[in-house]
Protein backbone atom coordinates (compact mmCIF):
# COMPACT_ATOMS: atom_id res chain seq x y z
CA UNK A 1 0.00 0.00 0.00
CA UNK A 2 3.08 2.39 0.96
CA UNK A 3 4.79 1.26 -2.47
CA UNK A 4 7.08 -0.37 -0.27
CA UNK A 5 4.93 -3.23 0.89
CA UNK A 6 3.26 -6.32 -1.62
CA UNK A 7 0.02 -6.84 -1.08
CA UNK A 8 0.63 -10.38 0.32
CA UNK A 9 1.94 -8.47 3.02
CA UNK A 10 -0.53 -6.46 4.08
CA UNK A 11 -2.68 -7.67 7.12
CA UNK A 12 -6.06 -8.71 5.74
CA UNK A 13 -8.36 -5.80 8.00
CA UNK A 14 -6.00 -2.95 7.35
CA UNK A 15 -6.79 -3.91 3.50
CA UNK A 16 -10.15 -3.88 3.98
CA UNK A 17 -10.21 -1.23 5.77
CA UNK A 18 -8.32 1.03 3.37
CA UNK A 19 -10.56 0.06 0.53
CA UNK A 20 -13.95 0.87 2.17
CA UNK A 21 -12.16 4.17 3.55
CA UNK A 22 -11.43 4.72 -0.68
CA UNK A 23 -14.94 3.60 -1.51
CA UNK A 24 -16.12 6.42 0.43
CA UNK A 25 -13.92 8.57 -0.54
CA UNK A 26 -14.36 7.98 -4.16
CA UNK A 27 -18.24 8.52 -3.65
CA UNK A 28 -17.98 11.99 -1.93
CA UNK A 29 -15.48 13.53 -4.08
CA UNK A 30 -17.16 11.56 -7.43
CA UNK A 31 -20.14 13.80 -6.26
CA UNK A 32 -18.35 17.22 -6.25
CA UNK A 33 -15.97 16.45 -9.54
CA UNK A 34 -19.18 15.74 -11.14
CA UNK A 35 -20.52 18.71 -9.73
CA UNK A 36 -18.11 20.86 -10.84
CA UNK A 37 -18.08 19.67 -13.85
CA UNK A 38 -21.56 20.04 -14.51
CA UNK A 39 -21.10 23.82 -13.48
CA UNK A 40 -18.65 24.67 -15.62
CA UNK A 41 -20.32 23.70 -18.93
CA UNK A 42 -23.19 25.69 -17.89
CA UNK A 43 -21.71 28.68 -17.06
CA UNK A 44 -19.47 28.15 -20.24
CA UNK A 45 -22.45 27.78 -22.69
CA UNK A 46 -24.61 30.63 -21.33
CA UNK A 47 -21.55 32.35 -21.72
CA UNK A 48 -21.02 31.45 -24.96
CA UNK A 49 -24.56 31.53 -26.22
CA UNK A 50 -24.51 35.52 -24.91
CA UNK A 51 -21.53 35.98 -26.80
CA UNK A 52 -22.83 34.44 -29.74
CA UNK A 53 -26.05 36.51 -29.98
CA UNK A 54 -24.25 39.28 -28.62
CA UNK A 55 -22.02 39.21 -31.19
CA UNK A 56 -24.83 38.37 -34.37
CA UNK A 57 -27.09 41.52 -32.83
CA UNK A 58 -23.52 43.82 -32.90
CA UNK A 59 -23.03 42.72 -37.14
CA UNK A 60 -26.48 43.61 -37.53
CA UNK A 61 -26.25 47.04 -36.59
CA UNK A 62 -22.75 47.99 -37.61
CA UNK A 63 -22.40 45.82 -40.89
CA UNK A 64 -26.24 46.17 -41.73
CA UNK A 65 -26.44 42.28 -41.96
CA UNK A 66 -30.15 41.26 -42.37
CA UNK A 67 -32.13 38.21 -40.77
CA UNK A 68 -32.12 36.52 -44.26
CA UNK A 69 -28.33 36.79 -44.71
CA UNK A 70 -28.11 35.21 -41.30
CA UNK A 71 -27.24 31.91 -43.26
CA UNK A 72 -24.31 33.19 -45.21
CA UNK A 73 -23.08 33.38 -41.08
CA UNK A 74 -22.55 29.16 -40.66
CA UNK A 75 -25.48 29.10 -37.89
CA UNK A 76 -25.86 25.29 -38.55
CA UNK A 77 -22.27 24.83 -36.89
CA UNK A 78 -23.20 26.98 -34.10
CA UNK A 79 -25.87 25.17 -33.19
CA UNK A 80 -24.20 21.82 -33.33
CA UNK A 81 -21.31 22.82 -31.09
CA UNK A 82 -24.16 24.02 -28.36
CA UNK A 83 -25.95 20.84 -29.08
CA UNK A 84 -22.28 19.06 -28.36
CA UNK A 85 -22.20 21.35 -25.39
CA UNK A 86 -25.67 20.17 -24.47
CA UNK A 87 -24.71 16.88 -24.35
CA UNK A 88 -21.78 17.34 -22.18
CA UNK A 89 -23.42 18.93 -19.85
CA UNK A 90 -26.41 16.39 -19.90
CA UNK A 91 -23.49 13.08 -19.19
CA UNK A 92 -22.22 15.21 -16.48
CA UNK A 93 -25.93 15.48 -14.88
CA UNK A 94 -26.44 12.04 -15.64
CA UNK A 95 -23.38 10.67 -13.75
CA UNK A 96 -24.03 13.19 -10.66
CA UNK A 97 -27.38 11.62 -9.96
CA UNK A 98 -26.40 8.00 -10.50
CA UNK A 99 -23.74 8.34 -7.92
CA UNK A 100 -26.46 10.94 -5.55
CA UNK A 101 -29.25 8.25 -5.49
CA UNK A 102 -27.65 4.97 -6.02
CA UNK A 103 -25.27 3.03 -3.41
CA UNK A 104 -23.00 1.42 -6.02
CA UNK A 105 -20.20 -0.86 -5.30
CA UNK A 106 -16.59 -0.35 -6.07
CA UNK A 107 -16.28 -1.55 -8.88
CA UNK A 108 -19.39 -0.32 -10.70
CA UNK A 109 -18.55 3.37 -9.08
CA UNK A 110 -15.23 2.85 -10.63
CA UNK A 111 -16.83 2.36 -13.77
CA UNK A 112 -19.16 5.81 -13.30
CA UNK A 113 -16.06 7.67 -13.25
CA UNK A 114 -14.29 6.09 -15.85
CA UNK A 115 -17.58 6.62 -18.40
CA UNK A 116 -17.49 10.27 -17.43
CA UNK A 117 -13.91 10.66 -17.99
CA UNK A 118 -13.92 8.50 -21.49
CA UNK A 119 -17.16 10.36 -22.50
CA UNK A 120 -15.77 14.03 -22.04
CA UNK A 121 -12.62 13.34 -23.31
CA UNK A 122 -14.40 11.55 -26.53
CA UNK A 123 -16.58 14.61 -26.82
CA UNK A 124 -13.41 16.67 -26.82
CA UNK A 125 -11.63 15.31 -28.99
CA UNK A 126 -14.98 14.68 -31.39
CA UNK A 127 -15.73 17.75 -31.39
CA UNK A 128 -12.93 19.55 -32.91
CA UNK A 129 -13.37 16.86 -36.12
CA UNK A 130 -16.93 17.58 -36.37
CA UNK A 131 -17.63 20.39 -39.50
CA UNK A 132 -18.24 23.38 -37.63
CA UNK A 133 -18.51 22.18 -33.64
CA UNK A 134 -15.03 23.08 -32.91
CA UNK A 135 -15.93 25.54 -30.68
CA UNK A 136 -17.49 22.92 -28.35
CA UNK A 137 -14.41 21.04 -28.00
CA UNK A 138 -10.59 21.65 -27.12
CA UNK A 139 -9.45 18.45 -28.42
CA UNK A 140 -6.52 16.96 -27.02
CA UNK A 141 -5.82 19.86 -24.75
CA UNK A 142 -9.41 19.91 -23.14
CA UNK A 143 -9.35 15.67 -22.50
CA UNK A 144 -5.94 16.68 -20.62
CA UNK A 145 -7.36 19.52 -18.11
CA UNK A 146 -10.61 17.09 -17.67
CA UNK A 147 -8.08 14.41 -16.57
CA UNK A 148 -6.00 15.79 -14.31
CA UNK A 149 -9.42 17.28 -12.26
CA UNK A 150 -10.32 13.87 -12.23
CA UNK A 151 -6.82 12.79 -10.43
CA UNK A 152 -7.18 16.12 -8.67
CA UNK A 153 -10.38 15.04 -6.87
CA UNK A 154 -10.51 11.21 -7.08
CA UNK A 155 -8.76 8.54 -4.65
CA UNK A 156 -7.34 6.70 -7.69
CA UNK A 157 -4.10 4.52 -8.15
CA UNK A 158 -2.07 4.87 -11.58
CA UNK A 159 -3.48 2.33 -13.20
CA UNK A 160 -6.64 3.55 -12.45
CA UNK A 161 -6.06 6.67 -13.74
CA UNK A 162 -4.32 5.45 -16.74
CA UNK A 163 -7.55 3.59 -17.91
CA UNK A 164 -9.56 6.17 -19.06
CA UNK A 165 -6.96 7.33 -21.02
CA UNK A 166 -6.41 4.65 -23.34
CA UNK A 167 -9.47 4.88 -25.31
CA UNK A 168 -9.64 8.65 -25.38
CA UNK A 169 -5.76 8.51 -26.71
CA UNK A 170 -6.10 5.48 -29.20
CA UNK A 171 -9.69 7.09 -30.63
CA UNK A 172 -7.64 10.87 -31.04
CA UNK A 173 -4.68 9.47 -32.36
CA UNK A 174 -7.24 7.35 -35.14
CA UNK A 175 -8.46 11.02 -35.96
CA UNK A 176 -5.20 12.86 -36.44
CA UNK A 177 -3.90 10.08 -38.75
CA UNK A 178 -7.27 10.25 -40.57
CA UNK A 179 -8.74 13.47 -41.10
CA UNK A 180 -6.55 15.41 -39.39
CA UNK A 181 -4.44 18.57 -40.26
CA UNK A 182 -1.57 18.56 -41.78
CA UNK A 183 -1.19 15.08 -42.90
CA UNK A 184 0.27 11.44 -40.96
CA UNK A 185 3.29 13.25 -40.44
CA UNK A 186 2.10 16.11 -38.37
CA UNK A 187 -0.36 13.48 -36.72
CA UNK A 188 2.53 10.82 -35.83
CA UNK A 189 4.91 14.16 -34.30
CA UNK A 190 1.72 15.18 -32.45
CA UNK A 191 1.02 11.25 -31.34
CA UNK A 192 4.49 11.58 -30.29
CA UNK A 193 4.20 14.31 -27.55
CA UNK A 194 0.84 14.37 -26.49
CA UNK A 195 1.10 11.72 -24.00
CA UNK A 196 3.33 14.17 -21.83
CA UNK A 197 0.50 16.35 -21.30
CA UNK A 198 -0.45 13.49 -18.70
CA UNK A 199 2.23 12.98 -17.00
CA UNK A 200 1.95 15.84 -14.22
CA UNK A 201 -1.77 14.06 -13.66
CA UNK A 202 -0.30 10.52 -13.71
CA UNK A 203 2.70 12.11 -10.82
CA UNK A 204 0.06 13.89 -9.06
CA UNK A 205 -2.05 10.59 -8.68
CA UNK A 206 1.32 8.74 -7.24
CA UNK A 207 2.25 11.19 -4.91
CA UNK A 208 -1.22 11.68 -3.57
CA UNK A 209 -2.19 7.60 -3.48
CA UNK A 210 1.27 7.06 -1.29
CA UNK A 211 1.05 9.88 1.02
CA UNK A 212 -2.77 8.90 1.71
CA UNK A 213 -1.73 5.13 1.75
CA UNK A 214 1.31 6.01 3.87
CA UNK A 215 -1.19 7.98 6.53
CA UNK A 216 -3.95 5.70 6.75
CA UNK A 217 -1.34 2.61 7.45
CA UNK A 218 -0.04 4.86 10.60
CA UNK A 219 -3.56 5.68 11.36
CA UNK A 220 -4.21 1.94 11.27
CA UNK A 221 -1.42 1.00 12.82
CA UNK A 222 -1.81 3.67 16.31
CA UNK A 223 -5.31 2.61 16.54
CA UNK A 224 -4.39 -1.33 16.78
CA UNK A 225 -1.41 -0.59 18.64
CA UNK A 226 -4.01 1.25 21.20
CA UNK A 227 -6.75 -1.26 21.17
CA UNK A 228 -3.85 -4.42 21.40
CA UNK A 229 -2.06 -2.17 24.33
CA UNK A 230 -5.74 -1.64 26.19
CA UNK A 231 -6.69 -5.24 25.17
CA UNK A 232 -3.23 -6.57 26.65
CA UNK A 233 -4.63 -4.34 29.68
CA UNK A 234 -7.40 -6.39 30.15
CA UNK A 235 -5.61 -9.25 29.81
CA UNK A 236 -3.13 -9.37 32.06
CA UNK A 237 -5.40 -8.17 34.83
CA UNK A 238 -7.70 -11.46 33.70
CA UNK A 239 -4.06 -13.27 33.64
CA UNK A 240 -2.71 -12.16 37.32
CA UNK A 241 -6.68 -12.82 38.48
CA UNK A 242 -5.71 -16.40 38.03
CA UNK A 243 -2.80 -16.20 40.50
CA UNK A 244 -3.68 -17.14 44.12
CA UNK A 245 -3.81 -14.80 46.88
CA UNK A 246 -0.66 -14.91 49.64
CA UNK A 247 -1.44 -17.27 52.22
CA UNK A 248 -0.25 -14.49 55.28
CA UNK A 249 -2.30 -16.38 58.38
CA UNK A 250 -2.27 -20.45 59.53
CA UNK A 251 0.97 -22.65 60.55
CA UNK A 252 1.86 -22.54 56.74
CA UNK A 253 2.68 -18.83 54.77
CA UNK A 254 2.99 -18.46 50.93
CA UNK A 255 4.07 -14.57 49.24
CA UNK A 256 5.21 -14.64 45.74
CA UNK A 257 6.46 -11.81 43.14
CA UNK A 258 6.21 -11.73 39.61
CA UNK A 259 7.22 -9.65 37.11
CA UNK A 260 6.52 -10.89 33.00
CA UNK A 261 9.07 -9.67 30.70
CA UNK A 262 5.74 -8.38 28.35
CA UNK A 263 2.31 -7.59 29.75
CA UNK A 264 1.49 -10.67 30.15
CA UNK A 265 4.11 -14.36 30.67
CA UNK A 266 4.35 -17.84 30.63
CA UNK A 267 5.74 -18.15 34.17
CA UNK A 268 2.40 -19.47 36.63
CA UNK A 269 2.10 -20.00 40.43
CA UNK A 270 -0.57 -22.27 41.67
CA UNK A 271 -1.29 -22.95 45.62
CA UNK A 272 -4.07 -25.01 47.10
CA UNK A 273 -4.78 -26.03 50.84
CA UNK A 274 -7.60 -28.11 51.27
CA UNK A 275 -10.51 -27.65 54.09
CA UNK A 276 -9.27 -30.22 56.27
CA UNK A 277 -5.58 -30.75 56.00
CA UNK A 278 -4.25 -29.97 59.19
CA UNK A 279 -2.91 -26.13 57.50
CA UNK A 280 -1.22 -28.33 54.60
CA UNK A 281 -0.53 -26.40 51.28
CA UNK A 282 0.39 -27.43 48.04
CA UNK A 283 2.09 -25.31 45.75
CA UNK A 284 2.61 -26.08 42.29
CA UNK A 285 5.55 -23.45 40.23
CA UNK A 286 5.45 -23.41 36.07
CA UNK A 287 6.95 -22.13 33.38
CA UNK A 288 5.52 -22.74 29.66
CA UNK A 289 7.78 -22.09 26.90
CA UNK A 290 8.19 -18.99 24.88
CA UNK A 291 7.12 -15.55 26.23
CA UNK A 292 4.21 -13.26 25.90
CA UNK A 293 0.62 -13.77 24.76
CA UNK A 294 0.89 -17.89 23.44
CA UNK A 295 2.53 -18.58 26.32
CA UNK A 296 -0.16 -16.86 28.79
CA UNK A 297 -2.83 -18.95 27.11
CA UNK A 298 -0.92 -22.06 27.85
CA UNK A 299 -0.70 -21.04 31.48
CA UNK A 300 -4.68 -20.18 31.42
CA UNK A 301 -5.12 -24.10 29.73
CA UNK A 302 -2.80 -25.67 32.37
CA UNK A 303 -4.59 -23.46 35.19
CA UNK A 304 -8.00 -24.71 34.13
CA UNK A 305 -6.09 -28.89 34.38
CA UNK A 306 -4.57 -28.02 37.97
CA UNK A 307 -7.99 -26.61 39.15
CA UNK A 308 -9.80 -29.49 38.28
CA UNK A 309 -7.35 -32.20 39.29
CA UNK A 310 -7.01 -30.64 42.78
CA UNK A 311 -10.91 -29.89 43.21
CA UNK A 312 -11.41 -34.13 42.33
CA UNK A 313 -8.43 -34.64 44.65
CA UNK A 314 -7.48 -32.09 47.16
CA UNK A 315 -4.67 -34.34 48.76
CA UNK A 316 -2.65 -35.28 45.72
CA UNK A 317 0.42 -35.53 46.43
CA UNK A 318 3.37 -33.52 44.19
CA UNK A 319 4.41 -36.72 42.19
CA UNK A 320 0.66 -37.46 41.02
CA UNK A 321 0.37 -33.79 40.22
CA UNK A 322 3.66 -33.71 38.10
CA UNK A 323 2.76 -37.23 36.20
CA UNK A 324 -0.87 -35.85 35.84
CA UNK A 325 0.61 -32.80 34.53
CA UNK A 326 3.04 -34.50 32.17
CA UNK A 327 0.20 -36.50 30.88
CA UNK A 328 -2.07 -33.19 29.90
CA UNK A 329 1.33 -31.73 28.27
CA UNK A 330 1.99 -34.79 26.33
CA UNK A 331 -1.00 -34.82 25.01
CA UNK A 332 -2.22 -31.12 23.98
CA UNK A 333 0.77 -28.93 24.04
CA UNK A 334 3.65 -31.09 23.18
CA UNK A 335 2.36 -31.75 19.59
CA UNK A 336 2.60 -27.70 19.28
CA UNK A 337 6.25 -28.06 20.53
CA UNK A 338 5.14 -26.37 23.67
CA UNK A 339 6.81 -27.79 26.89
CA UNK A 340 6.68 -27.12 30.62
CA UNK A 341 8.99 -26.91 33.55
CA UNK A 342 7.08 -27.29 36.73
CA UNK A 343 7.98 -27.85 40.56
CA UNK A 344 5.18 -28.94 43.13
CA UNK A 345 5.43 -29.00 46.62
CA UNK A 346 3.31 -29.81 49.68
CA UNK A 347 4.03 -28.55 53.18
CA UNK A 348 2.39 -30.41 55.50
CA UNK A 349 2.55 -28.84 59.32
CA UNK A 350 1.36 -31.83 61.33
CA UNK A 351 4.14 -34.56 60.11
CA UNK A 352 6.35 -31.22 59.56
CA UNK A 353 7.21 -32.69 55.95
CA UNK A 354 7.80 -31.28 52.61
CA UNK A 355 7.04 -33.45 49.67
CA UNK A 356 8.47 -32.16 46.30
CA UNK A 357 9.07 -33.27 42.63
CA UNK A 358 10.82 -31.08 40.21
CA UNK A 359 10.22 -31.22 36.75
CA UNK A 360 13.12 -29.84 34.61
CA UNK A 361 12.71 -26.29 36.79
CA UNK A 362 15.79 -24.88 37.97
CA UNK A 363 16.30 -25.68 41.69
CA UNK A 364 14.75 -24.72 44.83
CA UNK A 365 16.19 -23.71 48.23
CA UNK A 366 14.90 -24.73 52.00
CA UNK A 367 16.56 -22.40 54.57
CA UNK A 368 16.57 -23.55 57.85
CA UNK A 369 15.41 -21.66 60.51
CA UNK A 370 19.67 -22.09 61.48
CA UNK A 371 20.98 -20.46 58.68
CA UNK A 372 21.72 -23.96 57.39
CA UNK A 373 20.53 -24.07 53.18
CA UNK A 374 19.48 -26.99 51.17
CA UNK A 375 19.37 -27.03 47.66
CA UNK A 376 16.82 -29.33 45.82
CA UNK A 377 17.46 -29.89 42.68
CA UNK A 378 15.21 -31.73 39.69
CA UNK A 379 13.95 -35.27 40.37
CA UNK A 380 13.07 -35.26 36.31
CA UNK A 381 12.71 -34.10 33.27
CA UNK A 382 10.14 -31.43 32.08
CA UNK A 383 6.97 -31.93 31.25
CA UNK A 384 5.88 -33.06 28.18
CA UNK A 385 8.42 -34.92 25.81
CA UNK A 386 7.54 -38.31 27.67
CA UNK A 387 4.44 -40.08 27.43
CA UNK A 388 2.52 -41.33 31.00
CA UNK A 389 3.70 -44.69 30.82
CA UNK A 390 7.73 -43.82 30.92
CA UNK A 391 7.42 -40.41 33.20
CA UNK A 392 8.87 -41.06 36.50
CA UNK A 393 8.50 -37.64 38.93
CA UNK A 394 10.80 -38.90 41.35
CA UNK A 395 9.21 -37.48 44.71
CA UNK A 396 11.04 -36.92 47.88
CA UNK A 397 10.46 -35.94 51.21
CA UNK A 398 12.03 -33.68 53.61
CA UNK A 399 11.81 -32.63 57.01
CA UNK A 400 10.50 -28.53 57.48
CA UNK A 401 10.25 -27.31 60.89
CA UNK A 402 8.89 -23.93 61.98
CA UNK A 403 11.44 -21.17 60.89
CA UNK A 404 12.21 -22.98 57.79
CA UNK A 405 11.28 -21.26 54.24
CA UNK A 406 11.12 -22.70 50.75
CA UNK A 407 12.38 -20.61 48.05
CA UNK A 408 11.40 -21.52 44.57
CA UNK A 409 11.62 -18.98 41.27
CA UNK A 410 11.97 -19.44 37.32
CA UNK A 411 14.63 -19.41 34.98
CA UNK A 412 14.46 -15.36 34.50
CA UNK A 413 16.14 -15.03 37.80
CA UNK A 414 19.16 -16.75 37.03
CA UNK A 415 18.99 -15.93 33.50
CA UNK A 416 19.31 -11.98 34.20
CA UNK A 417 22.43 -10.75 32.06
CA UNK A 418 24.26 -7.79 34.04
CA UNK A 419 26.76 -5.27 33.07
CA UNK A 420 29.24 -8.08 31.61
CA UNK A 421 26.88 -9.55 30.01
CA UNK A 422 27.30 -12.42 32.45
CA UNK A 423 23.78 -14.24 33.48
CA UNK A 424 23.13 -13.53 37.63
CA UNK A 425 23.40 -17.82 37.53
CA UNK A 426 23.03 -20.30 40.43
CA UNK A 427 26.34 -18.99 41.94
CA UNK A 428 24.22 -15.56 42.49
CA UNK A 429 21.25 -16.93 43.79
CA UNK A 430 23.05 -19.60 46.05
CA UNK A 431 25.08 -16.38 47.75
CA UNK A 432 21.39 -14.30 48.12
CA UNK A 433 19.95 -17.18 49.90
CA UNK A 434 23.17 -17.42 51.71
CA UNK A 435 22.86 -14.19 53.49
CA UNK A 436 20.17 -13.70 56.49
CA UNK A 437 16.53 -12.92 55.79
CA UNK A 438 13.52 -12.56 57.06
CA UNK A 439 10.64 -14.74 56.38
CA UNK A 440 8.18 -13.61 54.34
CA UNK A 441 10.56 -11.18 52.54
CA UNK A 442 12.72 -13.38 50.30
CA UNK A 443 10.87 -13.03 47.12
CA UNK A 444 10.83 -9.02 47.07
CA UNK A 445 14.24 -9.16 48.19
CA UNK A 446 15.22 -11.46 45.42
CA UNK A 447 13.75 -9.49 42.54
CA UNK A 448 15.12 -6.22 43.76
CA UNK A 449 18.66 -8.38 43.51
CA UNK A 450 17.70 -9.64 40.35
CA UNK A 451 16.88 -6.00 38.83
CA UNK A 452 19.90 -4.54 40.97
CA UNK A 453 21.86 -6.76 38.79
CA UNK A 454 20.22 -6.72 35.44
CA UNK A 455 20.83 -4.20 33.03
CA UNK A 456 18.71 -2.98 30.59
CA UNK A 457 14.86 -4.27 30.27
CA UNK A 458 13.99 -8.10 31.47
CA UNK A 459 14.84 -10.88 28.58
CA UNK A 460 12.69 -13.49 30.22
CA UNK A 461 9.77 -13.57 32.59
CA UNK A 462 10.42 -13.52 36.34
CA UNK A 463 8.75 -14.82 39.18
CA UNK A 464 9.72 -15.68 42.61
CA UNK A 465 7.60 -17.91 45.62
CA UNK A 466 8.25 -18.28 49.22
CA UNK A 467 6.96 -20.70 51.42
CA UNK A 468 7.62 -20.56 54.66
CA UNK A 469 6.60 -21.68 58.36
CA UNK A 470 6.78 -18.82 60.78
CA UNK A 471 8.29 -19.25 63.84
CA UNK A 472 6.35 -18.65 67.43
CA UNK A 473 9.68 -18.90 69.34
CA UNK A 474 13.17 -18.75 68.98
CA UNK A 475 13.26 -16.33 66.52
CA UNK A 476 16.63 -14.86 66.87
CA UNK A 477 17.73 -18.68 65.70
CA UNK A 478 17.02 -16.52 62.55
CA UNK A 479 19.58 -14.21 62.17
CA UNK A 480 22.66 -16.57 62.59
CA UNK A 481 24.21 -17.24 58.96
CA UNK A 482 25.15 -20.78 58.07
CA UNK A 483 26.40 -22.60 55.56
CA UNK A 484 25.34 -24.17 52.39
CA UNK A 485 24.69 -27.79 51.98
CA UNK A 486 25.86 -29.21 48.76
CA UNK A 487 23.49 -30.55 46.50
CA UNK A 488 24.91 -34.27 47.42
CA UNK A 489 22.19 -34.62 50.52
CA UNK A 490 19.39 -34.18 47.18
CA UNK A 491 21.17 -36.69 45.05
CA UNK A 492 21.38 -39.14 47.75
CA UNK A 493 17.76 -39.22 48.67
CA UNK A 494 16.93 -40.07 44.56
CA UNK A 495 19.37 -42.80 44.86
CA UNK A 496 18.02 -44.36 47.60
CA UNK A 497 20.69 -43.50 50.21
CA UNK A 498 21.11 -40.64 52.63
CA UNK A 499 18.79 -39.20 55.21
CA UNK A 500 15.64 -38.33 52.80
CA UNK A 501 13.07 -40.45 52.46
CA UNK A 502 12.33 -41.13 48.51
CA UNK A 503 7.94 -41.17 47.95
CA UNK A 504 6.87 -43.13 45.03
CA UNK A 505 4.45 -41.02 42.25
């Protein structure tokens, strides 16, 4: 439309919407060209038909010409060019109703304006070959002003505007070869240059067809920017309603933080405590691949899966979540090479237990009330790749005692590039979850960290989930910093050996 896009290009509405927006436009200004036109051959024959009486009445009384000599004065030819005139004036009437009453389509209104064009250029250049109605006619010349009003007032492309021509030119050029002046060769010279009398309409046409083209594609392109930017809006309000609300009373607390690198993300947090569980909570972190709008609607399918496996079964436990999970990804998403990383927990207060399965997400953290740290890293793969039948989840179970906190996040934490272009990494997180905290605060502290060390605007979506169990005593057991337990004590439990106890899915 901007003469640098092909119409395969351009987005199927903003065409549309261009050519109705043209449609229009062609009507209204049709209307006054038409108009005008009409107007002008009026005033130009009453003008001329004063002049010519005028004139007749003058020879009477200065050259004594009688009525019956009138003849020897060619009034025959006279009265044909006003008849041409006539008829002129008559198409342009004819054309400015049609397009005042009727509600043509394109294509037929197209065709109005091209008849108008074709039939006062034909009367033109008629005219001036007709015995005696030159004076209703300008030939080639008069076709020429005609035409460029036309591409003065009408929306029309070049090759619109160079159809009318063809027929006007190839009908002239017949008549200067045939019974024009001066013989074929001052025809074929006069062939030669007439077509440049168009080209300041033809120029005119181009200009004006890109700079409105041009204009109404920014137009276009503001308002969908504004209704996609309100819509987006609306959507990530609808998207964050389907977060839970922090769990801030009962023997088990849960406070998240997220941040999506667009409006809206693919990172999820789901939590869940049934009516009669003692205070337990189950806690279920995702992250869908890709960013942005796909990626929220798979979060809003796999939120619509969780809520109905944990209203049938409130006390799942995190492997039969992650395998019932894998199963729904397998299924729906994976064929569309969309994949999920997901971590479930349940805290349960009574038997002062954490079960957990980790699904390709990056690991999790349990600070002790001491100070002490334990990382727990992935029991399997993520979801999807693997059908039901060869998905192990891999659960285990440790111990988590009042004081203790589970800190769990997505790959846009470790994955934020600072000055160096270096990612923040495990090594950064490991030393923030090194350093004392206080409950409850760990996932605003984190993401102030994580944007402390970023630089420039988020690559990836970010979103960070503390669990925690507060403490009723003891509390400065808090504030003394420990040390961090390798990842062995994690390894151990999968294999069977060590001080966790492994659960079966």
């Amino acid at each position: 439309m901007t003469g640098k896009t092909t119409p395969s290009q351009i987005p199927a509405e903003l065409h549309a919407e261009f050519e109705a927006q043209t449609h229009a436009l062609l009507r209204s200004r049709f209307l006054w060209f038409a108009g005008i036109l009409t107007g002008l051959g009026a005033v130009m024959l009453i003008v001329g038909l004063i002049a010519q009486f005028a004139g007749a009445s003058l020879l009477w009384l200065i050259a004594d010409i009688k009525p019956d000599d009138a003849a020897e004065r060619k009034w025959l030819p006279i009265i044909i060019a006003n008849i041409v005139s006539l008829l002129a004036i008559s198409t342009y009437a004819t054309c400015f109703f049609v397009a005042k009453t009727k509600q043509l389509p394109k294509e037929r209104f197209l065709q109005l304006t091209y008849l108008l064009v074709v039939c006062d250029g034909l009367l033109h250049v008629g005219a001036v070959n007709i015995p005696g109605a030159g004076e209703a006619g300008f030939g080639i010349w008069g076709f020429a002003f005609t035409h460029f009003l036309a591409c003065c007032f009408l929306p029309w492309t070049i090759r619109q505007a160079l159809q009318p021509l063809l027929p006007v030119f190839v009908v002239w050029a017949l008549l200067k070869l045939t019974v024009g002046e001066g013989g074929i060769g001052m025809g074929l010279f006069q062939i030669a240059w007439a077509p440049l009398l168009f080209v300041p309409a033809i120029g005119l046409v181009w200009a004006m067809h890109t700079r409105r083209a041009q204009a109404f594609e920014r137009q276009f392109l503001y308002r969908r920017y504004r209704d996609v930017k309100r819509e987006l809006y609306d959507a990530r309000r609808i998207h964050e309603a389907l977060f839970p609300q922090p769990i801030q009373t009962g023997p088990v607390r849960v406070r998240y933080r997220y941040e999506p690198m667009q409006q809206i993300g693919g990172d999820y947090f789901f939590a869940f405590q049934p009516a009669e569980s003692g205070g337990a909570v189950s806690v279920v972190l995702l992250d869908v691949t890709g960013h942005g709008i796909l990626a929220a609607l798979t979060v809003n399918r796999i939120y619509g899966e969780l809520s109905r496996i944990f209203a049938e079964r409130p006390n799942l436990t995190p492997a039969e979540v992650l395998r019932t999970l894998n199963r729904y990804t397998h299924l729906t998403l994976a064929p569309h090479s969309v994949y999920v990383t997901a971590m479930c927990a349940r805290v349960d207060p009574v038997h002062n237990t954490l079960l957990y399965a980790n699904g390709g997400h990056p690991p999790s953290y349990l600070r002790r009330a001491d100070g002490t740290v334990e990382e727990l890293v992935a029991t399997t793969f993520l979801l999807g790749p693997c059908p039901d039948a060869e998905y192990d989840p891999g659960c285990l179970e440790v111990q988590m005692h009042p004081g203790d906190t589970l800190i769990a996040y997505t790959d846009g934490v470790i994955e934020a590039r600072g000055h160096s272009g270096k990612q923040w990494g495990l090594a950064g997180i490991r030393h923030a979850v090194r350093c004392a905290g206080d409950a409850g605060a760990w996932a605003e502290s984190l993401i102030r960290q994580v944007e402390k060390h970023r630089l420039g605007p988020a690559e990836d979506d970010t979103l960070v989930v503390e669990v925690w169990r507060p403490v009723h005593a003891h509390d400065g057991e808090n504030s003394r910093s420990g040390i961090f337990r390798a990842t062995e004590a994690a390894r151990r439990a999968l294999s069977g050996t060590g001080n966790f106890a492994a659960v079966k899915g």
